[in-house]
C-alpha atoms as a PDB file:
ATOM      1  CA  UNK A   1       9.180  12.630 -77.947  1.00  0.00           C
ATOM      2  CA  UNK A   2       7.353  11.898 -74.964  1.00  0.00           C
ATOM      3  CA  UNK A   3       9.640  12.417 -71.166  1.00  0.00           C
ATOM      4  CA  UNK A   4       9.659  10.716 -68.124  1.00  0.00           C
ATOM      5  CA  UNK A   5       7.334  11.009 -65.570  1.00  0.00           C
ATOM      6  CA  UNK A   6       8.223  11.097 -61.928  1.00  0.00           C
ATOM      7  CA  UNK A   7       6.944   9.313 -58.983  1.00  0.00           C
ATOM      8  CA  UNK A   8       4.426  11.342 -57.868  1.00  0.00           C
ATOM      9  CA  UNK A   9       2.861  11.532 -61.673  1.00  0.00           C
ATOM     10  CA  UNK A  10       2.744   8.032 -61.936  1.00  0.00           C
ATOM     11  CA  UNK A  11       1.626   7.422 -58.982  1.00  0.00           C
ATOM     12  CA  UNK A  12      -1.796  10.222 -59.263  1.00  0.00           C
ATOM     13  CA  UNK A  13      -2.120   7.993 -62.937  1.00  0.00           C
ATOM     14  CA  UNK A  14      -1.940   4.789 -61.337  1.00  0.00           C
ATOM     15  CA  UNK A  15      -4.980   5.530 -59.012  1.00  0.00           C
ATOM     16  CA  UNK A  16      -7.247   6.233 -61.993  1.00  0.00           C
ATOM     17  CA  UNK A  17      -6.675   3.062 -63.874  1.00  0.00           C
ATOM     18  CA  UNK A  18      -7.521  -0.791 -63.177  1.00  0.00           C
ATOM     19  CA  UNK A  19      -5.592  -2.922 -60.987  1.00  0.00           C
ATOM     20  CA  UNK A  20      -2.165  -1.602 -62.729  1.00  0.00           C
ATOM     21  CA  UNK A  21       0.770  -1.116 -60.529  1.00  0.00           C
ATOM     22  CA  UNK A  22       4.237   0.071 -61.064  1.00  0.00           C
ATOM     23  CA  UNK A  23       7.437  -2.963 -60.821  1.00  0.00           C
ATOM     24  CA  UNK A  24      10.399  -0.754 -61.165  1.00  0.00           C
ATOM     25  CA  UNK A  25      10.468   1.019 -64.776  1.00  0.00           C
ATOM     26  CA  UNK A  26       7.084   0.017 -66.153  1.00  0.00           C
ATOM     27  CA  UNK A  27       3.264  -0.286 -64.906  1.00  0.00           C
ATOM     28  CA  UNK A  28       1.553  -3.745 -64.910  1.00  0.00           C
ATOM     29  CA  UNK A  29      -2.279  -5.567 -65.232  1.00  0.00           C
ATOM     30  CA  UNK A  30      -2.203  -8.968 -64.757  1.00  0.00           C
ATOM     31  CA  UNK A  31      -5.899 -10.043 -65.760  1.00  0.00           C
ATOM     32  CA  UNK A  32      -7.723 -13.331 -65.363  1.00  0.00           C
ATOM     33  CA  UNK A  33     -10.178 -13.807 -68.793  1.00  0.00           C
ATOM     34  CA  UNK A  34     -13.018 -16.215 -68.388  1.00  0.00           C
ATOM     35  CA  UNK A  35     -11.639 -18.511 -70.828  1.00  0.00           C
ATOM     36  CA  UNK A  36      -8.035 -19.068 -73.275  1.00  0.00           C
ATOM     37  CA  UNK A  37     -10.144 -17.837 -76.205  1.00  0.00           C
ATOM     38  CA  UNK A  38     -11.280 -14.936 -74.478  1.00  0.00           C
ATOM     39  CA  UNK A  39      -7.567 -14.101 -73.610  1.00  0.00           C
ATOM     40  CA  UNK A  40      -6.154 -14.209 -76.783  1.00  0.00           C
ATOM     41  CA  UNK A  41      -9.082 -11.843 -78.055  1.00  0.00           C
ATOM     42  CA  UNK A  42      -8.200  -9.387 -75.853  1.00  0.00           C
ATOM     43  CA  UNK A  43      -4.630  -9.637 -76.804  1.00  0.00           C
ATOM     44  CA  UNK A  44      -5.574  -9.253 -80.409  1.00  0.00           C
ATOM     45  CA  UNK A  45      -7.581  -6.335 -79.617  1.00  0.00           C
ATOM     46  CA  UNK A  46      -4.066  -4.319 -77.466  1.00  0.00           C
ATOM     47  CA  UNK A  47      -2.038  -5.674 -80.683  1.00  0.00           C
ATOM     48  CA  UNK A  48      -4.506  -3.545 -82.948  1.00  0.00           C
ATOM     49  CA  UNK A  49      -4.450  -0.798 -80.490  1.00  0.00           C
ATOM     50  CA  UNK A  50      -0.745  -0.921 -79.786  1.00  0.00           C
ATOM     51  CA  UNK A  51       0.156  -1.198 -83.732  1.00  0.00           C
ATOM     52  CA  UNK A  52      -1.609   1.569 -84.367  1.00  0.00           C
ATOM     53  CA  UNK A  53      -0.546   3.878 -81.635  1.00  0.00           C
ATOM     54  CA  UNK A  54       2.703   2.698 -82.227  1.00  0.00           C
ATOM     55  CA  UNK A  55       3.651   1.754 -79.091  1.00  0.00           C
ATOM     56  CA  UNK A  56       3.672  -2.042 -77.713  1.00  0.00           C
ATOM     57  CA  UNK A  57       3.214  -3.642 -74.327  1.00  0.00           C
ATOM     58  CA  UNK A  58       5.090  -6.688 -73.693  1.00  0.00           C
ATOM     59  CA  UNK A  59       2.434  -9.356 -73.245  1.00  0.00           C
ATOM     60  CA  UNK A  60       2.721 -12.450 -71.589  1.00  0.00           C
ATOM     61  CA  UNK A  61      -0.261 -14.946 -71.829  1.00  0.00           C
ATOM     62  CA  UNK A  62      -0.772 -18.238 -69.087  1.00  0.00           C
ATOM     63  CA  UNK A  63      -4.511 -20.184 -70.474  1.00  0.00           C
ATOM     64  CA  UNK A  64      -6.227 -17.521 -69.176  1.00  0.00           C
ATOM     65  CA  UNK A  65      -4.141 -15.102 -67.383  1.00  0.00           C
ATOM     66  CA  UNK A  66      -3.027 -12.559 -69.719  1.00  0.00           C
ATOM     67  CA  UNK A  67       0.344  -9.760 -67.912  1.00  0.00           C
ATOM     68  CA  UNK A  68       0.796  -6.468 -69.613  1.00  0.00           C
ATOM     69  CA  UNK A  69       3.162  -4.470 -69.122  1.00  0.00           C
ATOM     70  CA  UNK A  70       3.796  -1.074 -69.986  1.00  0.00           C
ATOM     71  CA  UNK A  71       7.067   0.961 -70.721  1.00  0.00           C
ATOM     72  CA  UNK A  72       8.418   3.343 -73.024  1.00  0.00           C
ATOM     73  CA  UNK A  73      11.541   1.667 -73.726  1.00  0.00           C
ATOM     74  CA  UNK A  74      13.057   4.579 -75.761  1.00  0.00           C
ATOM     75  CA  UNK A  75      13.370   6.688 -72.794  1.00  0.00           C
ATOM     76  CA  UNK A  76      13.808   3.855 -69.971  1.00  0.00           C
ATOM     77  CA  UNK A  77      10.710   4.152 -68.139  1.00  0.00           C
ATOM     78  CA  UNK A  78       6.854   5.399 -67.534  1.00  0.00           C
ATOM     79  CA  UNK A  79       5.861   7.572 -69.755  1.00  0.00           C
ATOM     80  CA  UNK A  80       2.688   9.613 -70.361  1.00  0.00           C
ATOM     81  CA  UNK A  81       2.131   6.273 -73.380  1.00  0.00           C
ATOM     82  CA  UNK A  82       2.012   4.332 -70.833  1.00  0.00           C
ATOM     83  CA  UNK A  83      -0.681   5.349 -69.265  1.00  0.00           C
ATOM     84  CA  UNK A  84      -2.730   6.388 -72.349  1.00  0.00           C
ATOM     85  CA  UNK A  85      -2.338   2.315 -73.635  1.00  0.00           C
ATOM     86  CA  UNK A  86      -2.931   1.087 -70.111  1.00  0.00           C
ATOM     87  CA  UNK A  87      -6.413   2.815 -70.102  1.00  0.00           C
ATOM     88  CA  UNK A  88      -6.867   1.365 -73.441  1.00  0.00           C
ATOM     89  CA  UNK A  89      -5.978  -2.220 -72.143  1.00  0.00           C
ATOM     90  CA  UNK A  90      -8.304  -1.132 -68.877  1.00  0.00           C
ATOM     91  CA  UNK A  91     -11.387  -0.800 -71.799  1.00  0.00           C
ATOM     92  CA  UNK A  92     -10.580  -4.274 -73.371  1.00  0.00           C
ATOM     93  CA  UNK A  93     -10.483  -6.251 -70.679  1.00  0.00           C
ATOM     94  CA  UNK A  94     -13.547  -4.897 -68.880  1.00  0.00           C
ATOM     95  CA  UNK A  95     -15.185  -5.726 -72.465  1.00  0.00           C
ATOM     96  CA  UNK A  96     -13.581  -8.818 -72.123  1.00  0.00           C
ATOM     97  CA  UNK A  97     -14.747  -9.854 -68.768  1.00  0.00           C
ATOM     98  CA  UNK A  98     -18.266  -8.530 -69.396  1.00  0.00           C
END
């Protein structure tokens, strides 16, 4: 089992990923794809990521605006998960926007 991290820990993570910040108990990305095909790739590529780390984002998609957002809902906040699968999601979308 993973614990919480506190403030200053998720705020030193935030600054080394992509365009994430922190709404309350959870990080987000919201990230504009070039097209809706492109977005739902991406989102199939976190699902296959998140399924196998065992750990899901929730995952809101808008044509071509995909949200992520990241919390460990077991222990009711940011966890160090979090910011492992939001560097993942940082990977796919740059491949994704490349």
């Amino acid at each position: 089992m993973t614990t919480l991290l506190d403030d200053e820990q998720v705020a030193g993570a935030l600054a080394g990923l992509t365009d994430w910040q922190r709404d309350g108990d959870a990080i987000v990305r919201a990230a504009k794809l070039p097209s809706f095909p492109a977005a739902i790739e991406a989102v199939r590529a976190v699902a296959e990521i998140a399924e196998a780390r065992n750990h899901h984002p929730d995952i809101d998609i808008r044509w071509r605006t995909v949200t992520f957002r990241c919390s460990t809902h077991s222990q009711g906040g940011i966890t160090s998960l979090d910011i492992e699968l939001a560097g993942e999601i940082d990977r796919v979308l740059a491949d994704a926007m490349s």
